[in-house]
PDB file of N, CA and C in Angstrom:
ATOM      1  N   UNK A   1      -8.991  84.487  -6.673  1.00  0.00           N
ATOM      2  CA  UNK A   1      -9.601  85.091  -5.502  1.00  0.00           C
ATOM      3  C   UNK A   1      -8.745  84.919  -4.255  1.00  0.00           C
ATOM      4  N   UNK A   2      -7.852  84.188  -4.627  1.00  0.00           N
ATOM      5  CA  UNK A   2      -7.039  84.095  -3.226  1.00  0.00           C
ATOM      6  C   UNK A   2      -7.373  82.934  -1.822  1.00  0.00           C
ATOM      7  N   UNK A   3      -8.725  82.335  -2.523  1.00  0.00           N
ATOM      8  CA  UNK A   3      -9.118  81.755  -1.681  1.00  0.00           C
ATOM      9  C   UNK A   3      -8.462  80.270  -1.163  1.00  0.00           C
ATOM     10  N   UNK A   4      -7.629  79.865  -1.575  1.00  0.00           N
ATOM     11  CA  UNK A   4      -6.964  78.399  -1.198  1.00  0.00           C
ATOM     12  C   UNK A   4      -5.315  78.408  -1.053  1.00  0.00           C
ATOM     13  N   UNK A   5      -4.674  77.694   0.012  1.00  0.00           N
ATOM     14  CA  UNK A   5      -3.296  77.547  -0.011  1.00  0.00           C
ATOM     15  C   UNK A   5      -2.193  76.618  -0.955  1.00  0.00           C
ATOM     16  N   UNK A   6      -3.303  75.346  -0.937  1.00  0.00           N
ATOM     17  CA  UNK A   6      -2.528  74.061  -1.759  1.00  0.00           C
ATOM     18  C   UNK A   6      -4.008  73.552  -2.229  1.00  0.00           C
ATOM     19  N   UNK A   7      -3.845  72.830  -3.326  1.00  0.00           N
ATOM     20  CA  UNK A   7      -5.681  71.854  -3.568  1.00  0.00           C
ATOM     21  C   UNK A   7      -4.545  70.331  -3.684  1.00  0.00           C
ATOM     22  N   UNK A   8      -5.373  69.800  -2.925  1.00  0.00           N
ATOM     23  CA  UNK A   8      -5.369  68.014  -2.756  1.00  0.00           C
ATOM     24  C   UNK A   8      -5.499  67.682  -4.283  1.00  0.00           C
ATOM     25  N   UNK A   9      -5.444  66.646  -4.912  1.00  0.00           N
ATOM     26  CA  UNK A   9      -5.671  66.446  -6.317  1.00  0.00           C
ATOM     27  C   UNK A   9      -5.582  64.337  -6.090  1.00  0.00           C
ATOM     28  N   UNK A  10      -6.837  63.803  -6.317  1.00  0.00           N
ATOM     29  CA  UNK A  10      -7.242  62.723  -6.155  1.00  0.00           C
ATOM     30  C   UNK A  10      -7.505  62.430  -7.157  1.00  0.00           C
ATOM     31  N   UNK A  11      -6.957  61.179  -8.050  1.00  0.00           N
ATOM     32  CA  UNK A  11      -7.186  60.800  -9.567  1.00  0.00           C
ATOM     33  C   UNK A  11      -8.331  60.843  -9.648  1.00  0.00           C
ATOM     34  N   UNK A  12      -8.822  59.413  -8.674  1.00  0.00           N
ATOM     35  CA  UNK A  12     -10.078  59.017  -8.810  1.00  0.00           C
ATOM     36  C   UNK A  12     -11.581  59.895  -8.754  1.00  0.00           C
ATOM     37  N   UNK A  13     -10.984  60.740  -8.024  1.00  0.00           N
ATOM     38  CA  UNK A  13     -12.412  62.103  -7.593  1.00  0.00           C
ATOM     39  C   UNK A  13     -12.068  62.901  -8.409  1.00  0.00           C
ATOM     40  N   UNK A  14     -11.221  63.233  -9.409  1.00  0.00           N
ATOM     41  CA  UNK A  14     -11.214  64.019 -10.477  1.00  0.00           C
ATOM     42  C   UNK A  14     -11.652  64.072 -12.008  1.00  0.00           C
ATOM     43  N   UNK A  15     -11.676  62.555 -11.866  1.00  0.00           N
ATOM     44  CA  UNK A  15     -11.990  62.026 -13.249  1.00  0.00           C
ATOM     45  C   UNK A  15     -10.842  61.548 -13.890  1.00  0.00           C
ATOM     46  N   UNK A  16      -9.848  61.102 -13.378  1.00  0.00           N
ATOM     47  CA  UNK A  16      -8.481  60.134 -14.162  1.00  0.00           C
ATOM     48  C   UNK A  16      -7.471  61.383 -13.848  1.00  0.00           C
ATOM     49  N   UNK A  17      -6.281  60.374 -14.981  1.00  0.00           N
ATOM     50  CA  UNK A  17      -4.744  61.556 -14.955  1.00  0.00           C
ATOM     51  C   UNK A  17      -5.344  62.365 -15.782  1.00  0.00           C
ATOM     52  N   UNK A  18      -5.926  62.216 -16.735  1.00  0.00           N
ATOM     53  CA  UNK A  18      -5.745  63.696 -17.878  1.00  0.00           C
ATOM     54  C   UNK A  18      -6.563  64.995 -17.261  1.00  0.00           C
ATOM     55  N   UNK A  19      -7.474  64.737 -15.918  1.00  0.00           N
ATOM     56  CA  UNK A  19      -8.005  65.918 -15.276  1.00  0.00           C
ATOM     57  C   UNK A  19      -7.042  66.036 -14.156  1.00  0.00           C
ATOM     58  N   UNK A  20      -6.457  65.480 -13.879  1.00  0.00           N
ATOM     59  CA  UNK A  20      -5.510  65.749 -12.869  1.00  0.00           C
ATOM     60  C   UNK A  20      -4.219  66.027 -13.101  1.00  0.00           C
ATOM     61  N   UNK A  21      -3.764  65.853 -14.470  1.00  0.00           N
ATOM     62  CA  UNK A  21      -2.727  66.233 -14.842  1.00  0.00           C
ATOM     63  C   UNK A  21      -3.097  68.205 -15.299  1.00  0.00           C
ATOM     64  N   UNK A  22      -4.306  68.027 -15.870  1.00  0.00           N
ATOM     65  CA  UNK A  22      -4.853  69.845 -16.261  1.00  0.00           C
ATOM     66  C   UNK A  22      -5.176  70.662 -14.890  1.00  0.00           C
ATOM     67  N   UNK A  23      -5.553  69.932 -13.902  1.00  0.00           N
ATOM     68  CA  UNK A  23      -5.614  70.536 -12.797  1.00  0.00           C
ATOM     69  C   UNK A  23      -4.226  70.923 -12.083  1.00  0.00           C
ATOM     70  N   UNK A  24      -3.085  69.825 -12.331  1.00  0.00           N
ATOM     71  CA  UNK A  24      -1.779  70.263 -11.975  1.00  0.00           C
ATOM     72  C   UNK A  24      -1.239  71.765 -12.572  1.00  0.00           C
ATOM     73  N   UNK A  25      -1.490  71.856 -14.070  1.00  0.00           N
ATOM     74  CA  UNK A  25      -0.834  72.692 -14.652  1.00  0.00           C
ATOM     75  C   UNK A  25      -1.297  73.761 -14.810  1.00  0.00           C
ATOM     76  N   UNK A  26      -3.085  73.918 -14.567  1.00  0.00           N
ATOM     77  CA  UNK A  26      -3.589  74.969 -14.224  1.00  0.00           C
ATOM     78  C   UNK A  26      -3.081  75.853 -13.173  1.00  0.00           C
ATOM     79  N   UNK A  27      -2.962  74.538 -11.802  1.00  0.00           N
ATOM     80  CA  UNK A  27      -2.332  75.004 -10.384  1.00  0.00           C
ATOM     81  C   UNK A  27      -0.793  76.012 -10.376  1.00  0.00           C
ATOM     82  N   UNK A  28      -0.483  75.206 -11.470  1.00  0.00           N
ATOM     83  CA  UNK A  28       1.093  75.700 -11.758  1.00  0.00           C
ATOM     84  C   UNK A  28       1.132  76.974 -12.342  1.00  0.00           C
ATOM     85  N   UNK A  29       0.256  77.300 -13.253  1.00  0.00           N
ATOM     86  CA  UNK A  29       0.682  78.433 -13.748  1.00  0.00           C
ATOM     87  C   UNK A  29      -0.179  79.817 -12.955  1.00  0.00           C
ATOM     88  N   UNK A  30      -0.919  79.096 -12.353  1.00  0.00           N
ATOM     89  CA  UNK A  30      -1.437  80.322 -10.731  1.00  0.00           C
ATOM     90  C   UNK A  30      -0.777  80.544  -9.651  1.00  0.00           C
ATOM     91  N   UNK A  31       0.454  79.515  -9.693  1.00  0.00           N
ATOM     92  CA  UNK A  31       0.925  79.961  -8.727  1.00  0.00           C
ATOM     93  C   UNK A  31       0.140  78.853  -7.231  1.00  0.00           C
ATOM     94  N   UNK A  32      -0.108  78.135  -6.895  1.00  0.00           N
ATOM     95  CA  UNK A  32      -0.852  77.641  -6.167  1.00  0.00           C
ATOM     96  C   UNK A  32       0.053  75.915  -6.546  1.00  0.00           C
ATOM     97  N   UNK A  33      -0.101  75.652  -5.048  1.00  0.00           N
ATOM     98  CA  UNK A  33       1.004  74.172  -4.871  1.00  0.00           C
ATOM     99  C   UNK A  33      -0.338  73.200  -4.640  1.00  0.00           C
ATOM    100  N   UNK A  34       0.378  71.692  -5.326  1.00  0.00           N
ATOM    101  CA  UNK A  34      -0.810  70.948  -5.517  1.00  0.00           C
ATOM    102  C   UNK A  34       0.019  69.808  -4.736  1.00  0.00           C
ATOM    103  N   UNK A  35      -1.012  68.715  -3.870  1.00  0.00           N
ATOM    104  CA  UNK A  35      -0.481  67.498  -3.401  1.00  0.00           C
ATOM    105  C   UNK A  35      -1.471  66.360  -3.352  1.00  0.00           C
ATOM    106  N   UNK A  36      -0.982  64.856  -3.716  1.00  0.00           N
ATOM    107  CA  UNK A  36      -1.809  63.971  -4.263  1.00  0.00           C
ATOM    108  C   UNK A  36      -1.718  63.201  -2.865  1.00  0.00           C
ATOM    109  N   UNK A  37      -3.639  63.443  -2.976  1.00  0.00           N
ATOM    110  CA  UNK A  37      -4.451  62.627  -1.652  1.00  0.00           C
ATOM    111  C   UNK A  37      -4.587  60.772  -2.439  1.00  0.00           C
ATOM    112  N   UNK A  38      -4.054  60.074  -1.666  1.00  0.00           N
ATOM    113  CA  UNK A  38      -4.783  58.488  -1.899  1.00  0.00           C
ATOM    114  C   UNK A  38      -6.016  58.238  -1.469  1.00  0.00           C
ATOM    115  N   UNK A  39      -6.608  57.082  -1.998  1.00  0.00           N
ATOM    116  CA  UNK A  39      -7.786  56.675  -1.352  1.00  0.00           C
ATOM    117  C   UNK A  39      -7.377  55.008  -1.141  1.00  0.00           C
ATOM    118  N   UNK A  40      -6.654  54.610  -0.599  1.00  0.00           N
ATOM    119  CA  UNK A  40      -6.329  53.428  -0.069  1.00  0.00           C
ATOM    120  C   UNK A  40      -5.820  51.850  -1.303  1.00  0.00           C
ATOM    121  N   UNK A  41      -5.412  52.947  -2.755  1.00  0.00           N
ATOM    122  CA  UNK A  41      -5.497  52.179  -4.064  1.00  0.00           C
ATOM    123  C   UNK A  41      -4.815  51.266  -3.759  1.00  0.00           C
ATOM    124  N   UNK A  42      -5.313  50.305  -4.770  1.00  0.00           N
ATOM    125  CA  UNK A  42      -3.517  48.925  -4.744  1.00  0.00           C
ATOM    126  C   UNK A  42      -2.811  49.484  -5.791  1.00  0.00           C
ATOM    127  N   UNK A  43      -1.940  48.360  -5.842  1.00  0.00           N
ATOM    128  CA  UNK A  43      -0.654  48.910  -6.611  1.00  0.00           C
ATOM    129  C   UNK A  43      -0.784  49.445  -7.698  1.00  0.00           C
ATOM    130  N   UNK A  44      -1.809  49.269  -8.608  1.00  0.00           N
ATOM    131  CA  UNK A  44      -1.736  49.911  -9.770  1.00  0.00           C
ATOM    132  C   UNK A  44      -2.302  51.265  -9.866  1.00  0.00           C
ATOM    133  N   UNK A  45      -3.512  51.619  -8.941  1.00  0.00           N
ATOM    134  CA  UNK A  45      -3.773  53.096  -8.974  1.00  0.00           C
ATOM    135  C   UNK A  45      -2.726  54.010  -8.079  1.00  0.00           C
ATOM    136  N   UNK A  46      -1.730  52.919  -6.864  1.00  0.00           N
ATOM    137  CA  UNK A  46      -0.532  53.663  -6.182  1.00  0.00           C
ATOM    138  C   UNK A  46       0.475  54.498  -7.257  1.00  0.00           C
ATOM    139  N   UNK A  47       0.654  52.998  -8.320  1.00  0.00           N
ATOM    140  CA  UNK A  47       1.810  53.504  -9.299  1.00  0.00           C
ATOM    141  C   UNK A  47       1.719  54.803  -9.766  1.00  0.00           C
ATOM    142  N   UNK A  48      -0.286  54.739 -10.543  1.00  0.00           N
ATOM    143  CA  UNK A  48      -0.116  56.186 -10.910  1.00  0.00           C
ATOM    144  C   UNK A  48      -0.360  57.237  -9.743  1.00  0.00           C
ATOM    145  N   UNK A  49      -0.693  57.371  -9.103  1.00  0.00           N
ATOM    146  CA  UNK A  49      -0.315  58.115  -7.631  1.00  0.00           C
ATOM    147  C   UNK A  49       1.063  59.024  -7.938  1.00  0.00           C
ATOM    148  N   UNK A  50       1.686  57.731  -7.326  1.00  0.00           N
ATOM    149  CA  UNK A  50       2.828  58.010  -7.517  1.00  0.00           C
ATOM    150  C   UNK A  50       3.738  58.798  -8.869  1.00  0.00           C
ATOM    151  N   UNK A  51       3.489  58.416 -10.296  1.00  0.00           N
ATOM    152  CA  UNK A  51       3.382  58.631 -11.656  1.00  0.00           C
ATOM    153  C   UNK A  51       3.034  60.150 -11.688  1.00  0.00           C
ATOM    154  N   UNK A  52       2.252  60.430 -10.635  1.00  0.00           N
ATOM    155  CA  UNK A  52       1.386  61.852 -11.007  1.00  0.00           C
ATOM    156  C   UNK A  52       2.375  62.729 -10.455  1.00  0.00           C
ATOM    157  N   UNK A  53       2.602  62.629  -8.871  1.00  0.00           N
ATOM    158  CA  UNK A  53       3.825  63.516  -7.919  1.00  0.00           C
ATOM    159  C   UNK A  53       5.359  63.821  -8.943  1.00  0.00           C
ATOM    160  N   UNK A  54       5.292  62.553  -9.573  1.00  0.00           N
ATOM    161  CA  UNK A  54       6.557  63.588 -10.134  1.00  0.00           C
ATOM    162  C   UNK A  54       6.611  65.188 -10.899  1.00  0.00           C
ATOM    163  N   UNK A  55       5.533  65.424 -10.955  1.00  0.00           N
ATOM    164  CA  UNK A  55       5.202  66.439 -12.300  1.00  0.00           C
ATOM    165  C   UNK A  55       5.680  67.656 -11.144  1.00  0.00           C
ATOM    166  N   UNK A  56       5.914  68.659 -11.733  1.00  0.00           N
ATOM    167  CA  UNK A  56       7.154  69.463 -11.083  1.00  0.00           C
ATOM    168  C   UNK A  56       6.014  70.432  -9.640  1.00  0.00           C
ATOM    169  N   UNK A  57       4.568  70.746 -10.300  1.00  0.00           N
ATOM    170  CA  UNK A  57       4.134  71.431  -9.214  1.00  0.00           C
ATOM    171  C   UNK A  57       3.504  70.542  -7.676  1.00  0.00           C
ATOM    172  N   UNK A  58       3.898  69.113  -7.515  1.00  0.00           N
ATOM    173  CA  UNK A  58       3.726  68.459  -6.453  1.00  0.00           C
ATOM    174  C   UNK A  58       4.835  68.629  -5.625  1.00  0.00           C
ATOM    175  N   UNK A  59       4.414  69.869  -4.857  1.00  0.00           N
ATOM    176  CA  UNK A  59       5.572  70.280  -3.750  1.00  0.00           C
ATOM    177  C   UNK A  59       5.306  69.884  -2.584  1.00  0.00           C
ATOM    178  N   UNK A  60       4.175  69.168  -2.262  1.00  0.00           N
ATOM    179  CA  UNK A  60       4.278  68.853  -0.886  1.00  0.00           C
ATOM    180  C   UNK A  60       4.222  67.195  -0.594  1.00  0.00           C
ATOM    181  N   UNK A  61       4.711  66.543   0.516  1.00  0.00           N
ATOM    182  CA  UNK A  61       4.516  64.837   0.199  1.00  0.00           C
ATOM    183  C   UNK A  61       3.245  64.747   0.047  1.00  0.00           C
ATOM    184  N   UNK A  62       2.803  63.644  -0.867  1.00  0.00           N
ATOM    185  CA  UNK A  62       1.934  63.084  -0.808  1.00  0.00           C
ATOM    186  C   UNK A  62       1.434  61.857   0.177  1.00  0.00           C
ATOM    187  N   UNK A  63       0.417  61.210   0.267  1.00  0.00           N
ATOM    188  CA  UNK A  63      -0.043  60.437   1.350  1.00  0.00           C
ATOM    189  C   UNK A  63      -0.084  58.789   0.635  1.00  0.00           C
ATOM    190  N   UNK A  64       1.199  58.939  -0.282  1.00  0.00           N
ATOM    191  CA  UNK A  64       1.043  57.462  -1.079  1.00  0.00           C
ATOM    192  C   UNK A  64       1.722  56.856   0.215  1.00  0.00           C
ATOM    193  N   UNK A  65       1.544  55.123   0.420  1.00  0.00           N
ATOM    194  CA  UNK A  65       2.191  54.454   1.642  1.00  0.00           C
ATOM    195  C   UNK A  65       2.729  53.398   0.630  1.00  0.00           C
ATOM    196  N   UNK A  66       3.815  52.442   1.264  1.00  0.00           N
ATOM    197  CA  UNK A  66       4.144  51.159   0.458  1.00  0.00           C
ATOM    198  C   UNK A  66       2.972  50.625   0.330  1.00  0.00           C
ATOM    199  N   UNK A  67       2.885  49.227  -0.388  1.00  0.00           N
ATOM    200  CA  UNK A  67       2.115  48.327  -0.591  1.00  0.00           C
ATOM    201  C   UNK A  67       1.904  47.357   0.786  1.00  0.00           C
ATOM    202  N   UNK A  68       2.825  47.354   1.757  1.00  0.00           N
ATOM    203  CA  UNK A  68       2.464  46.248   2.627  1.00  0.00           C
ATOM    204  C   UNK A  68       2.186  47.281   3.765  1.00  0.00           C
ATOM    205  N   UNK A  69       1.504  48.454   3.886  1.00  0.00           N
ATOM    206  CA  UNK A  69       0.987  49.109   4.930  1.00  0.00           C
ATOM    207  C   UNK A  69      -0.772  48.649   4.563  1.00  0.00           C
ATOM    208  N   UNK A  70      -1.001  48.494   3.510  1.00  0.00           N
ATOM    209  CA  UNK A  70      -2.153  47.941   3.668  1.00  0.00           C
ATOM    210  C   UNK A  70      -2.804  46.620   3.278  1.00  0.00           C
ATOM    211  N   UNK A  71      -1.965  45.998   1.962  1.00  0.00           N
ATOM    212  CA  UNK A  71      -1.906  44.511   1.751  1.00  0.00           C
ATOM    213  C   UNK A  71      -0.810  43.566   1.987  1.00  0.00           C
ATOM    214  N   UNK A  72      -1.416  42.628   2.282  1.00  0.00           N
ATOM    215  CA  UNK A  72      -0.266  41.346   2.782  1.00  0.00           C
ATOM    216  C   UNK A  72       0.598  41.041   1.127  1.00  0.00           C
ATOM    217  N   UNK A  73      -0.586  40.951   0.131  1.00  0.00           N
ATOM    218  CA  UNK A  73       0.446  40.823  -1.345  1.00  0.00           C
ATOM    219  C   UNK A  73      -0.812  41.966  -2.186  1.00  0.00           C
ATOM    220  N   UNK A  74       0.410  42.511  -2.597  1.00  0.00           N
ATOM    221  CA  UNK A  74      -0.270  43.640  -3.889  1.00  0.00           C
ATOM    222  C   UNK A  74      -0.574  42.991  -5.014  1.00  0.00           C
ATOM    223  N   UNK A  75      -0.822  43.835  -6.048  1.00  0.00           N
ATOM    224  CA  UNK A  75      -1.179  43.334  -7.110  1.00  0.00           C
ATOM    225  C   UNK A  75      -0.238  43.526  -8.432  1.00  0.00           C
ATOM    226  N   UNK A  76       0.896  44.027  -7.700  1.00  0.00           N
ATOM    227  CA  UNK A  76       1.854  44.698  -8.815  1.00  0.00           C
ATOM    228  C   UNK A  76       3.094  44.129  -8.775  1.00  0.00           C
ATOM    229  N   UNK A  77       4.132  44.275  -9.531  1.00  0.00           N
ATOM    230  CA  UNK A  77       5.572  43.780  -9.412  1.00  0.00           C
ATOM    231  C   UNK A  77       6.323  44.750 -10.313  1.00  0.00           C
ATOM    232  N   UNK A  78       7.172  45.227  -9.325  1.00  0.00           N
ATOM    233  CA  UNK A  78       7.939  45.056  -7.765  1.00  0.00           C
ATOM    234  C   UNK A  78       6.522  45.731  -6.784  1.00  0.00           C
ATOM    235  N   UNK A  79       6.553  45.407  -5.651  1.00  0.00           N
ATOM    236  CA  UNK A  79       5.718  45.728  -4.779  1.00  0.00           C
ATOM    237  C   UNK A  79       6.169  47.339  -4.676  1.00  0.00           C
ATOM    238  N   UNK A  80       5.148  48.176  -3.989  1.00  0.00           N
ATOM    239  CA  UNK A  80       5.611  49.674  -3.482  1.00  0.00           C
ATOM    240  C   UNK A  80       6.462  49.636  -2.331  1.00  0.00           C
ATOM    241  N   UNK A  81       7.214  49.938  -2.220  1.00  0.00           N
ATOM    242  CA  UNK A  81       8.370  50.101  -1.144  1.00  0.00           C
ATOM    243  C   UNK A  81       8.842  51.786  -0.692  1.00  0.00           C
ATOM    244  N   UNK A  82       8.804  52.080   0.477  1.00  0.00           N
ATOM    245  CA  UNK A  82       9.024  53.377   0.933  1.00  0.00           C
ATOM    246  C   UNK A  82      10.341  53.089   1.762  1.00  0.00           C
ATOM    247  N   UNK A  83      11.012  53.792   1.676  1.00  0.00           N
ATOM    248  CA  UNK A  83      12.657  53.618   2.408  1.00  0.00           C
ATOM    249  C   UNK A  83      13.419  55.101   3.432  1.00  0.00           C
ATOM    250  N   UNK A  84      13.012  54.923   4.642  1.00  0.00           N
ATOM    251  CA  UNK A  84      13.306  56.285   4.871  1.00  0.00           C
ATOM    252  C   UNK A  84      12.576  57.451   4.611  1.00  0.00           C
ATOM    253  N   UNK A  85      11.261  57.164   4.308  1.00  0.00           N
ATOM    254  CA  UNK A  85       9.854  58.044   3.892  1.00  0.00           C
ATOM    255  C   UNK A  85      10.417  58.566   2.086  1.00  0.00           C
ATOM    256  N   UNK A  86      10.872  58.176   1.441  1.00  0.00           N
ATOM    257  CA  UNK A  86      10.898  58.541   0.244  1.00  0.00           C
ATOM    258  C   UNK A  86      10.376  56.856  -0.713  1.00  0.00           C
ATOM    259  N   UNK A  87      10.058  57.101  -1.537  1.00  0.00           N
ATOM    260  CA  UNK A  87       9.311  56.003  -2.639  1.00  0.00           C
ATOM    261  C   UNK A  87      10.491  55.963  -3.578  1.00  0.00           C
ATOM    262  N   UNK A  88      11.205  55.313  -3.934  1.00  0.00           N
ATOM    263  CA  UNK A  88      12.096  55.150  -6.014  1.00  0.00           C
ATOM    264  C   UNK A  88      10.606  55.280  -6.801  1.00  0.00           C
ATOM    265  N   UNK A  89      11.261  56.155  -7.930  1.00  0.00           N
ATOM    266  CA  UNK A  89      10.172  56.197  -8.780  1.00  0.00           C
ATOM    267  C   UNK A  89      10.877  55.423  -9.702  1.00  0.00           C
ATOM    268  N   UNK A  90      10.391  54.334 -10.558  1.00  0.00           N
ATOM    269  CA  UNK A  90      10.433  53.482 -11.450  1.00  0.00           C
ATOM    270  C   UNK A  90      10.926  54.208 -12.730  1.00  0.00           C
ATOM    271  N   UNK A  91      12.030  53.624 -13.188  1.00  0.00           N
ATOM    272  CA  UNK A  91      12.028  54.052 -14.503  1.00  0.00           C
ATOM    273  C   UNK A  91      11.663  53.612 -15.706  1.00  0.00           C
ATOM    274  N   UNK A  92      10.695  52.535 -15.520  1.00  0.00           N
ATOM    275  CA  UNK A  92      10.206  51.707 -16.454  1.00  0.00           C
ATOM    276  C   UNK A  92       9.226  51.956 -17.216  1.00  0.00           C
ATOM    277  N   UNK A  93       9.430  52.161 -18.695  1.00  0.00           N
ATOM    278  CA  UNK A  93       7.918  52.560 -19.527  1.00  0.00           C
ATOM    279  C   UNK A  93       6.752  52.536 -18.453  1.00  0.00           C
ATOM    280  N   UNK A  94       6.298  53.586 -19.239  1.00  0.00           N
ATOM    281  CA  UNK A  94       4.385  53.190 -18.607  1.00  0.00           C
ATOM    282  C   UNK A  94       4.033  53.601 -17.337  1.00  0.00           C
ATOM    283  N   UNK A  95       3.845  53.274 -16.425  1.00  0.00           N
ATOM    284  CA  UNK A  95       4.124  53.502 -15.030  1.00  0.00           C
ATOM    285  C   UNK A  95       4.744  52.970 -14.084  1.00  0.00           C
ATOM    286  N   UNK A  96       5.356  52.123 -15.229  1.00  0.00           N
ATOM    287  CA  UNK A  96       6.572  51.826 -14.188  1.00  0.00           C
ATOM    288  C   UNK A  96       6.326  50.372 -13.176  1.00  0.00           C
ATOM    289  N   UNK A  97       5.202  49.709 -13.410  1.00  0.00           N
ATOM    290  CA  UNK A  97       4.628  48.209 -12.454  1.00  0.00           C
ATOM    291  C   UNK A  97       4.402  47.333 -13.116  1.00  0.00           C
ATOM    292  N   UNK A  98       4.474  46.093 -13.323  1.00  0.00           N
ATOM    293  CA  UNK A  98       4.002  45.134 -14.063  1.00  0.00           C
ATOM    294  C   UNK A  98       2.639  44.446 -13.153  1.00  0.00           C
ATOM    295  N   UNK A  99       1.784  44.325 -14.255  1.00  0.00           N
ATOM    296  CA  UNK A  99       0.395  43.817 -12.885  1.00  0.00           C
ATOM    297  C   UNK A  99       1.040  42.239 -12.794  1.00  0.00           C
ATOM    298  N   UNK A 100       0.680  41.772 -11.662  1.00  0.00           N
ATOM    299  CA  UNK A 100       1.107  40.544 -10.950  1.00  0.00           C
ATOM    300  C   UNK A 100      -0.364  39.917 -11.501  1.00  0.00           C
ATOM    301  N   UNK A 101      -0.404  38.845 -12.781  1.00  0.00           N
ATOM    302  CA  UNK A 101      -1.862  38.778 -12.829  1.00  0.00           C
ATOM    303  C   UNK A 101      -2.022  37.197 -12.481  1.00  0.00           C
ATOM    304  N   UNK A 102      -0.504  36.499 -12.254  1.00  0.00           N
ATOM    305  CA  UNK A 102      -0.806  35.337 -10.987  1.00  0.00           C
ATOM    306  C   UNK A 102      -1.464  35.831  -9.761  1.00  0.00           C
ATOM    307  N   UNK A 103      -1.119  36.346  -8.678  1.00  0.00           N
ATOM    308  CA  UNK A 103      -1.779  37.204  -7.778  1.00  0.00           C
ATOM    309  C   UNK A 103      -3.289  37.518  -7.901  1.00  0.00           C
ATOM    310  N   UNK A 104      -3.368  38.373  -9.117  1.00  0.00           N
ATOM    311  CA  UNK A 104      -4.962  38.880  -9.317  1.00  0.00           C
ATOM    312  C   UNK A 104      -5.733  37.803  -9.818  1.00  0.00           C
ATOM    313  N   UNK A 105      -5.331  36.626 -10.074  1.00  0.00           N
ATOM    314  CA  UNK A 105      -6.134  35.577 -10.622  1.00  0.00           C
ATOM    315  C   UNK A 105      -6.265  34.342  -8.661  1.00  0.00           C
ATOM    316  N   UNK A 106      -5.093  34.677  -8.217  1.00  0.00           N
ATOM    317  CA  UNK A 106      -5.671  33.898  -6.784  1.00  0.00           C
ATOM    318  C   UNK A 106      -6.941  34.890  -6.163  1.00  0.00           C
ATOM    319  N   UNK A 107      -6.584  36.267  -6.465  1.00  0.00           N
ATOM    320  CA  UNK A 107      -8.093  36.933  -5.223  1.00  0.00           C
ATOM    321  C   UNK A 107      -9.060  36.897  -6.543  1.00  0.00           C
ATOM    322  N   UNK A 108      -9.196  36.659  -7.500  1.00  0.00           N
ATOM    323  CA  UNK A 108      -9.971  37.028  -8.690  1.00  0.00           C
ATOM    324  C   UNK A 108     -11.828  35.542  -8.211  1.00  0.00           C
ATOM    325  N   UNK A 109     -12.979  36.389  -7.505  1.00  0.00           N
ATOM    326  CA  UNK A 109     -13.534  35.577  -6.975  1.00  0.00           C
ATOM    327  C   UNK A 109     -14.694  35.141  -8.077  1.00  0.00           C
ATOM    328  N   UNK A 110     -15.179  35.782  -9.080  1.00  0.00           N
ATOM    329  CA  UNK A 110     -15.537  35.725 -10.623  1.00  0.00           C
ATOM    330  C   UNK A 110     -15.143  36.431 -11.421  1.00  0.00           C
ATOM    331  N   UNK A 111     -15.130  35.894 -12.603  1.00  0.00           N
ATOM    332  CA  UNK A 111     -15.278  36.803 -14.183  1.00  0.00           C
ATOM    333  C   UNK A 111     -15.945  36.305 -15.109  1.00  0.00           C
ATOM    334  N   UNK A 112     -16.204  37.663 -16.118  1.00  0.00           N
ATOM    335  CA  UNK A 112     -17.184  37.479 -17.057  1.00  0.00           C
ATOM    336  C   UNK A 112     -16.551  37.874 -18.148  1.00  0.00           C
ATOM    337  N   UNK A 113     -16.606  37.064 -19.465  1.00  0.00           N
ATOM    338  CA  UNK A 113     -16.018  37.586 -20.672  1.00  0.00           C
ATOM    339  C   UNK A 113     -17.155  37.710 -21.745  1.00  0.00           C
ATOM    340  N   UNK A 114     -17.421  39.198 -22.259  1.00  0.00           N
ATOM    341  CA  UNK A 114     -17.840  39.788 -23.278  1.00  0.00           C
ATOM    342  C   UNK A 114     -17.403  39.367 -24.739  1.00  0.00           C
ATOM    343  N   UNK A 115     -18.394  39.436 -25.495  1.00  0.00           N
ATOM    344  CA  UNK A 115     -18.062  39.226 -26.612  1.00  0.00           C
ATOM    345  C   UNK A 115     -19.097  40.112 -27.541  1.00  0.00           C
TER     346      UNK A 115
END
């Protein structure tokens, strides 16, 4: 219908990567440019953030920030780092972060284990 310029594409308000990855490629083959909105994630929903923009129809920047624009320590290793407004994308299996789960075990304020 003509009705939109670019659609925002938010993991979390979409229902994960695999709707946001079909929403990319839908976008793509209409012709219509897609760009990934954050919602203030830590490092591990940044990574895939980030993970997602590479896919070829994310033509416009996205609103991912380093890790220390909003936490003093993330939860990931290597931390997110922005250099000159561009991010390195990781070339490391997976998405590329190792969770810091020293870190997540200092803010970790209970847990419960299932059985």
């Amino acid at each position: 219908m003509g009705s939109t310029k670019v659609i925002n594409v938010k993991i979390g308000r979409v229902g994960g990567l695999s709707e946001a990855k079909r929403i990319h490629d839908y976008c793509m083959a209409n012709g219509i440019p897609v760009w990934c909105g954050g919602m203030l994630e830590a490092g591990i929903g940044r990574a895939h953030n980030i993970a997602l923009t590479t896919l070829p129809n994310f033509v416009f920047p996205g609103d991912t920030a380093g890790s220390s624009r909003y936490w003093e320590k993330d939860i990931i290793k290597p931390e997110v780092v922005v250099e000159d407004g561009f991010i390195t994308v990781p070339d490391e299996p997976g998405i590329g972060y190792t969770p810091d789960f020293q870190t997540i075990d200092e803010f970790t304020t209970a847990s419960y284990h299932f059985e």
